[in-house]
PDB file of N, CA and C in Angstrom:
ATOM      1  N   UNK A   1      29.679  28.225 -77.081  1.00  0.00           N
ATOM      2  CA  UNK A   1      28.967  28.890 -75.998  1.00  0.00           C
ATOM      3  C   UNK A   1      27.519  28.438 -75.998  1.00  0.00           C
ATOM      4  N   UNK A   2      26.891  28.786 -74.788  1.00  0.00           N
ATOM      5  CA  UNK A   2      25.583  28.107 -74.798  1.00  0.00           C
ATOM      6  C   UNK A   2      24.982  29.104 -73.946  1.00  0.00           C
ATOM      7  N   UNK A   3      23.720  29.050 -73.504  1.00  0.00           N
ATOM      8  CA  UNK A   3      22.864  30.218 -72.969  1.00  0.00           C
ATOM      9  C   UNK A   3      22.065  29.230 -71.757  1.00  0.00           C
ATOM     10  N   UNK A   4      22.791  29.093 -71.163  1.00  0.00           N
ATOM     11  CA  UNK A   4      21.963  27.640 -70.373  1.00  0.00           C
ATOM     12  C   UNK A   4      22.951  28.494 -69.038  1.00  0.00           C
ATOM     13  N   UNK A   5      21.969  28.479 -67.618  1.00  0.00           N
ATOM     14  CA  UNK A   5      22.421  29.401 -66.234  1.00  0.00           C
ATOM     15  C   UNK A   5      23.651  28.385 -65.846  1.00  0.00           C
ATOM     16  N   UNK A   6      24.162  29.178 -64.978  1.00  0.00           N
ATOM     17  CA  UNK A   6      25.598  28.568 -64.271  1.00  0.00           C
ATOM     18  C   UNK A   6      25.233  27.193 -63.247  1.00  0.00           C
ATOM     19  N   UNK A   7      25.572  26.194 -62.946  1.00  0.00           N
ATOM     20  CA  UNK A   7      25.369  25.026 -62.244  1.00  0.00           C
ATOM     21  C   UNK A   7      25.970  25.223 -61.317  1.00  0.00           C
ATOM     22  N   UNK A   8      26.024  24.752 -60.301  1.00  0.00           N
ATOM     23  CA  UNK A   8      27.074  24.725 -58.407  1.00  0.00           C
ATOM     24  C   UNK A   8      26.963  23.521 -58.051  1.00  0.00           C
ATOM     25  N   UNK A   9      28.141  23.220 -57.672  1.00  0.00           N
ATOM     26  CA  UNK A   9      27.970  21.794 -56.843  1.00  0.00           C
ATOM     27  C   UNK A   9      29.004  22.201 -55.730  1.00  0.00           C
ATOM     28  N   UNK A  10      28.379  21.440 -54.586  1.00  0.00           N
ATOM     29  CA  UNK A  10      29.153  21.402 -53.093  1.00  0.00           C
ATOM     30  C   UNK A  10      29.513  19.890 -53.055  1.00  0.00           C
ATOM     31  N   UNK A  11      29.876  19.540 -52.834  1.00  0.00           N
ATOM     32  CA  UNK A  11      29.887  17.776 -51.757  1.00  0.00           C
ATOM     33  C   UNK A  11      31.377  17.244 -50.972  1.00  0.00           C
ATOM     34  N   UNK A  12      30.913  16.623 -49.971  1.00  0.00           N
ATOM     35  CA  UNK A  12      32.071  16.190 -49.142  1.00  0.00           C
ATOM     36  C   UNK A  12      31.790  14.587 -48.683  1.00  0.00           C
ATOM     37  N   UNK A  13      33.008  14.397 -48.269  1.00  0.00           N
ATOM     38  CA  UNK A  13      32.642  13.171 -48.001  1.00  0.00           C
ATOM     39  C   UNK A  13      34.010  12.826 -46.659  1.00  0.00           C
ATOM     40  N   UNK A  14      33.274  11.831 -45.885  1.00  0.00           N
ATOM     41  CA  UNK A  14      33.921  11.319 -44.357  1.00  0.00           C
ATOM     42  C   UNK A  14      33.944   9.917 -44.863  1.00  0.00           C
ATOM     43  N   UNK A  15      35.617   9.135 -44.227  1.00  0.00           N
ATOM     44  CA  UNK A  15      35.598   8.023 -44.077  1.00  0.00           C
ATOM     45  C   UNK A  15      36.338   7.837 -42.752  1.00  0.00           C
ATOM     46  N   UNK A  16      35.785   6.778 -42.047  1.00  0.00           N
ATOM     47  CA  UNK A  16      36.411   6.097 -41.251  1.00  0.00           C
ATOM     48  C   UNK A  16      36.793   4.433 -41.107  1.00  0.00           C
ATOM     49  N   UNK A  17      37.904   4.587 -41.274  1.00  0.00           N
ATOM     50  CA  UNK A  17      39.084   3.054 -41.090  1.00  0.00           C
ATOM     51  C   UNK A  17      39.182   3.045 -42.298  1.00  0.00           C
ATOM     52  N   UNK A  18      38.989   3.989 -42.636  1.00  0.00           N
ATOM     53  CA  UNK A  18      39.443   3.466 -44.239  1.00  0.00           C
ATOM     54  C   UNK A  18      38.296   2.422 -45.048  1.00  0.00           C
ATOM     55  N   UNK A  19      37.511   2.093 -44.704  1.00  0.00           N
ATOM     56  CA  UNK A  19      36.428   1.031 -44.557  1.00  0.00           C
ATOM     57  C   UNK A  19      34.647   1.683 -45.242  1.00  0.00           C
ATOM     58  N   UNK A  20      34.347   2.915 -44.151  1.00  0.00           N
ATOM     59  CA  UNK A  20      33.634   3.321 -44.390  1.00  0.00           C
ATOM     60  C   UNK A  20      33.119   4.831 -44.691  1.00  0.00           C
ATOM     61  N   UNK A  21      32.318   4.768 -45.738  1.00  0.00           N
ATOM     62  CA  UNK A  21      32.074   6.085 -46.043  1.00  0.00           C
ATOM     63  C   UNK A  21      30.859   6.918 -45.959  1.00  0.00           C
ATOM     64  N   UNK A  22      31.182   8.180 -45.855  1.00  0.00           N
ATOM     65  CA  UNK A  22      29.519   8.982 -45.826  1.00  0.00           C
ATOM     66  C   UNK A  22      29.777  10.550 -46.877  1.00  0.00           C
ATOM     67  N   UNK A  23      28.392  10.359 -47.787  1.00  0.00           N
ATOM     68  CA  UNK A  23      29.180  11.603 -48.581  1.00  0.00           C
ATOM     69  C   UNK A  23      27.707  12.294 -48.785  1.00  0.00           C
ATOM     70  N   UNK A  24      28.075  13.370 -48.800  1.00  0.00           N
ATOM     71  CA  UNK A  24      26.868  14.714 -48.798  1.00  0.00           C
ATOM     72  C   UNK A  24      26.945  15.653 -50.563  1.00  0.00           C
ATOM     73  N   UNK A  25      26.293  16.181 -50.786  1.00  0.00           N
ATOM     74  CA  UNK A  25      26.237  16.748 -51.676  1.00  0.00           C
ATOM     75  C   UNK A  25      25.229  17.987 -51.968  1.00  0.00           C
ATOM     76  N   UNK A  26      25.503  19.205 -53.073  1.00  0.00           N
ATOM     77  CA  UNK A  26      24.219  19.527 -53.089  1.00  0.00           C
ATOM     78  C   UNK A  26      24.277  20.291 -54.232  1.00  0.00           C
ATOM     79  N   UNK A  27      23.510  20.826 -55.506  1.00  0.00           N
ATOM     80  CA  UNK A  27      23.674  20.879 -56.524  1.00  0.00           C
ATOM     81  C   UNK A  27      22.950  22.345 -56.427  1.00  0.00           C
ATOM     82  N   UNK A  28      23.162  23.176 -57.034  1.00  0.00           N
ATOM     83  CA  UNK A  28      22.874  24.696 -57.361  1.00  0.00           C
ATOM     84  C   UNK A  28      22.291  25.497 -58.340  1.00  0.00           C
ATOM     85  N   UNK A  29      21.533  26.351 -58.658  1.00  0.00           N
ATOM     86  CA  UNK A  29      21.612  27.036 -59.995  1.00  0.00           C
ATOM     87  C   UNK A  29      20.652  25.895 -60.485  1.00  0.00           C
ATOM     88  N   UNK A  30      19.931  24.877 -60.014  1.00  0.00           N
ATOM     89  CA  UNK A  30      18.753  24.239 -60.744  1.00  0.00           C
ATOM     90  C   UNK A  30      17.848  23.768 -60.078  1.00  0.00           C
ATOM     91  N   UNK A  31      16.469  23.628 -60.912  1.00  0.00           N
ATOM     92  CA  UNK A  31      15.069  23.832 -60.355  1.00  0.00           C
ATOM     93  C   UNK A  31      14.796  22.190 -59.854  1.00  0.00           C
ATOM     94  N   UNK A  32      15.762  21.310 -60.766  1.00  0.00           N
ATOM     95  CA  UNK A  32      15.444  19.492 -61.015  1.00  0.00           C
ATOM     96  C   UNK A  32      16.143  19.235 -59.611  1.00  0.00           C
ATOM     97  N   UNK A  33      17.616  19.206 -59.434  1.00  0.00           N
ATOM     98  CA  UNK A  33      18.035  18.756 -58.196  1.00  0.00           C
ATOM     99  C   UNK A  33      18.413  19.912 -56.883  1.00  0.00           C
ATOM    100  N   UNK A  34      19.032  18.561 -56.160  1.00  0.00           N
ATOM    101  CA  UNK A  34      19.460  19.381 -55.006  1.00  0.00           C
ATOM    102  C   UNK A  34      20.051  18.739 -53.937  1.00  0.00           C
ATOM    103  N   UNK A  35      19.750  18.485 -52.522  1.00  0.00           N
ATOM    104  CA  UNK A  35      20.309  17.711 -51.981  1.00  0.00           C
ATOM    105  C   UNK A  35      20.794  16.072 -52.342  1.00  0.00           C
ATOM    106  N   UNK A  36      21.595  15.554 -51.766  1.00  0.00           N
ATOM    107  CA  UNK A  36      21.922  14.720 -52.379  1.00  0.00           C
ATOM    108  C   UNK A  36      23.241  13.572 -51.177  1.00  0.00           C
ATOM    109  N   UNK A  37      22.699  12.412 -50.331  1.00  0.00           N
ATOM    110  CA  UNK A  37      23.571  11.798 -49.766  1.00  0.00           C
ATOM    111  C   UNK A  37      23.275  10.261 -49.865  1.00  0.00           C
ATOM    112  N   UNK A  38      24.667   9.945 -49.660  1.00  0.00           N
ATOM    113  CA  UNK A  38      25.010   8.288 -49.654  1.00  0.00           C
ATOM    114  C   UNK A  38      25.739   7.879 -48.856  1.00  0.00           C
ATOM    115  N   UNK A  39      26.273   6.647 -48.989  1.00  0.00           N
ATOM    116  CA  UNK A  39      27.803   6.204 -48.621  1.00  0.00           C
ATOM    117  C   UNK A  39      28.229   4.888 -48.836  1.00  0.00           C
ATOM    118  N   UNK A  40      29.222   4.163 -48.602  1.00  0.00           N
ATOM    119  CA  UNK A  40      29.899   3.015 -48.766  1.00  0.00           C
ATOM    120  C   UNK A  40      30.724   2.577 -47.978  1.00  0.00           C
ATOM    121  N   UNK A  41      30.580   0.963 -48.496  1.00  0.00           N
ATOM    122  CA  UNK A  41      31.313   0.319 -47.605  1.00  0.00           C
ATOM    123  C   UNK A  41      32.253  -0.306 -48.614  1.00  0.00           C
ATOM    124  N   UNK A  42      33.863  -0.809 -47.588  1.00  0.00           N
ATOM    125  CA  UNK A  42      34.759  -1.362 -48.635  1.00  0.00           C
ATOM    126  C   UNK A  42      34.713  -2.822 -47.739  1.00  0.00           C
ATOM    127  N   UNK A  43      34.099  -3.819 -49.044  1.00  0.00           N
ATOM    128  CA  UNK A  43      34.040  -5.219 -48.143  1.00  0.00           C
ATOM    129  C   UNK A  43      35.072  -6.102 -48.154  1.00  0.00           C
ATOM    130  N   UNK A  44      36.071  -5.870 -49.144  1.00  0.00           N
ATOM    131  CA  UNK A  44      36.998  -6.651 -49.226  1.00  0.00           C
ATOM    132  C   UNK A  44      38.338  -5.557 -49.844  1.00  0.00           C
ATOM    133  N   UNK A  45      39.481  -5.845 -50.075  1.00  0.00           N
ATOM    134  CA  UNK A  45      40.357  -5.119 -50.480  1.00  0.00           C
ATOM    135  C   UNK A  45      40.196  -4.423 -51.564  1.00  0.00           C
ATOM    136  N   UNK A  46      39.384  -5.220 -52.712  1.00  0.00           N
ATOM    137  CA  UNK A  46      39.256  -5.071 -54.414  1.00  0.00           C
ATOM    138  C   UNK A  46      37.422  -4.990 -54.640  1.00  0.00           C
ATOM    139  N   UNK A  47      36.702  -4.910 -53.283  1.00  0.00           N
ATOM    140  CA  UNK A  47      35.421  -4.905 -53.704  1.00  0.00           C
ATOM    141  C   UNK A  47      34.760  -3.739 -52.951  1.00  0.00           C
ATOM    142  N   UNK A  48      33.916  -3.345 -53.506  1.00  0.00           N
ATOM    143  CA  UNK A  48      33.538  -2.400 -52.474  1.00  0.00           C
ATOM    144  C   UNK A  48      31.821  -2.002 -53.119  1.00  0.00           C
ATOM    145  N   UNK A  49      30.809  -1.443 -51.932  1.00  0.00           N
ATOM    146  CA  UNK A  49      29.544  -1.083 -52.370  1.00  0.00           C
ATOM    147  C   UNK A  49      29.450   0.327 -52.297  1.00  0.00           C
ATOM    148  N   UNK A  50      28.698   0.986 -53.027  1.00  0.00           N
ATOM    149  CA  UNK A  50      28.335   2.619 -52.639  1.00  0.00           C
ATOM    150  C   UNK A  50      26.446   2.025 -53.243  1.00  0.00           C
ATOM    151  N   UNK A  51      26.035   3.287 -52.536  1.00  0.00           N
ATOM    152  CA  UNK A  51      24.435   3.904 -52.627  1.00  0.00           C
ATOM    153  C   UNK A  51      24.850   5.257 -52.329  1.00  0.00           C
ATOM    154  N   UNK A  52      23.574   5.964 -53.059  1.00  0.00           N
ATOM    155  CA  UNK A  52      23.687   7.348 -53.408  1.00  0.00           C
ATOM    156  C   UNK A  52      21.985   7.636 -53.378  1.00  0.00           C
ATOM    157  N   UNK A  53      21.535   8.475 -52.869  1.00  0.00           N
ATOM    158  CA  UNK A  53      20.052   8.969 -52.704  1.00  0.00           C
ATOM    159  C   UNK A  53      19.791  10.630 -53.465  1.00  0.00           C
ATOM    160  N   UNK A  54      19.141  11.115 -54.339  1.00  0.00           N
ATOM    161  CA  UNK A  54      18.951  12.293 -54.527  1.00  0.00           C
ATOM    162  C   UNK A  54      17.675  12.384 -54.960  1.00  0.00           C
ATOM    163  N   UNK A  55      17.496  13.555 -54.250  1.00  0.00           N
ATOM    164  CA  UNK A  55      15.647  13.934 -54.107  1.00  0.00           C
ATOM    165  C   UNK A  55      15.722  14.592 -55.627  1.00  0.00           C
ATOM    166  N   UNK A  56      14.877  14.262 -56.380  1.00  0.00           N
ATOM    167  CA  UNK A  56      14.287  15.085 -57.331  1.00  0.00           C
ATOM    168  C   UNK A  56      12.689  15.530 -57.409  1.00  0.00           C
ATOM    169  N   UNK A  57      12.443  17.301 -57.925  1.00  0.00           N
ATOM    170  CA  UNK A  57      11.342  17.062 -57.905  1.00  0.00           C
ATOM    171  C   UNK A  57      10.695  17.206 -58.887  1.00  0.00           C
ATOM    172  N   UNK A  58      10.676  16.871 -59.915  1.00  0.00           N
ATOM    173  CA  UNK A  58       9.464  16.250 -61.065  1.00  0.00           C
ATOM    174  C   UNK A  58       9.845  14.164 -61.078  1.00  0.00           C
ATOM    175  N   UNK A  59      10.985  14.039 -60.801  1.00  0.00           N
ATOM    176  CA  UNK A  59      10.727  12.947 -61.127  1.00  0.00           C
ATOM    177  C   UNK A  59      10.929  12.102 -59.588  1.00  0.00           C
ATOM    178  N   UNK A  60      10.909  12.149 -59.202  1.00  0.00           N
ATOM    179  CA  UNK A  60      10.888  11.559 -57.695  1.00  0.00           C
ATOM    180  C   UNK A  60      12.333  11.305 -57.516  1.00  0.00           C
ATOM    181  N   UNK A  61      12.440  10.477 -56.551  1.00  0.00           N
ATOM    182  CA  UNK A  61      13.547  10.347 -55.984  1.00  0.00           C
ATOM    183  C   UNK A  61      14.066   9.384 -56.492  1.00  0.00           C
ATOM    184  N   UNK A  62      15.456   9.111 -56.942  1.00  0.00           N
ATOM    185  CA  UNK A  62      16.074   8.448 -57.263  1.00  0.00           C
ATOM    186  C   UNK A  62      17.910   7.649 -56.354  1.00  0.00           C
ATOM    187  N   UNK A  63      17.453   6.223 -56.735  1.00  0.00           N
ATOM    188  CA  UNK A  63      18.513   5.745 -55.007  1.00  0.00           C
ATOM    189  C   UNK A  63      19.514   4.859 -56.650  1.00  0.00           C
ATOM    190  N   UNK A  64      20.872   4.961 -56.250  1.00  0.00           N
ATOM    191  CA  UNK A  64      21.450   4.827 -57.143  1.00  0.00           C
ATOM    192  C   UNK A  64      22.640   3.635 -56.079  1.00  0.00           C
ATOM    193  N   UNK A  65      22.635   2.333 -56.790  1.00  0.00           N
ATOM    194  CA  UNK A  65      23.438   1.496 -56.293  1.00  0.00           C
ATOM    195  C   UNK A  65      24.993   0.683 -56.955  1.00  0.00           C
ATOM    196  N   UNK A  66      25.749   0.685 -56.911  1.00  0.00           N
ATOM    197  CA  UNK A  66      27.204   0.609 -56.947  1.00  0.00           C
ATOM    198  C   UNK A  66      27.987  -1.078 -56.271  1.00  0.00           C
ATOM    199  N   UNK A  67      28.276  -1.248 -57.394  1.00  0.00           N
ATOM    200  CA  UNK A  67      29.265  -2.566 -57.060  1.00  0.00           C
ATOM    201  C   UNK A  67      31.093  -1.895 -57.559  1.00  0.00           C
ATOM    202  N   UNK A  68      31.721  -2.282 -57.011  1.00  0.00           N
ATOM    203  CA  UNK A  68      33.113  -1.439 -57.749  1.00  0.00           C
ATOM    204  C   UNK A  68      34.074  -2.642 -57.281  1.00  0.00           C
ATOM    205  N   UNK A  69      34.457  -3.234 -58.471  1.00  0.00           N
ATOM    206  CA  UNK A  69      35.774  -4.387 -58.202  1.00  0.00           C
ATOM    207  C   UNK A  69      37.254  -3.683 -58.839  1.00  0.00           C
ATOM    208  N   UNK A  70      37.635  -3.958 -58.542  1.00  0.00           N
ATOM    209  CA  UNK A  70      39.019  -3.418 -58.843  1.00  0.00           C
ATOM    210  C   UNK A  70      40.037  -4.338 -59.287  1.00  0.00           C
ATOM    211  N   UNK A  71      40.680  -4.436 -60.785  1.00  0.00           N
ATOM    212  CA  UNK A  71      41.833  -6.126 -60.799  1.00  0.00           C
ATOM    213  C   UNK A  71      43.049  -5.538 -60.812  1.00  0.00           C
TER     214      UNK A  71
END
């Protein structure tokens, strides 16, 4: 057990064609994050990109980038 408050997370996410994506998020119960959106594209069958954006506030914002191959 630990003494640390309860966390929440929401997030969803939309694709269309199967191809492309858009995803939302939002984090709860803490002072560091909170909102939170990205999305991706699938460029080839086995390759695909994501980015991810979340505001923080002591440490600024942080943009988070994604290569994903698949064999």
């Amino acid at each position: 057990s630990n003494n640390n408050s309860e966390l929440y997370g929401l997030g969803s996410e939309i694709r269309y064609l199967d191809k492309y994506f858009g995803r939302i998020g939002y984090q709860a119960g803490t002072d560091i994050q909170g909102l939170s959106f990205g999305g991706g594209v699938q460029i080839m069958n086995n390759v695909g990109m994501d980015y991810a954006f979340n505001a923080m506030e002591y440490f600024g914002p942080r943009h988070r980038f994604a290569l994903s191959i698949k064999f």
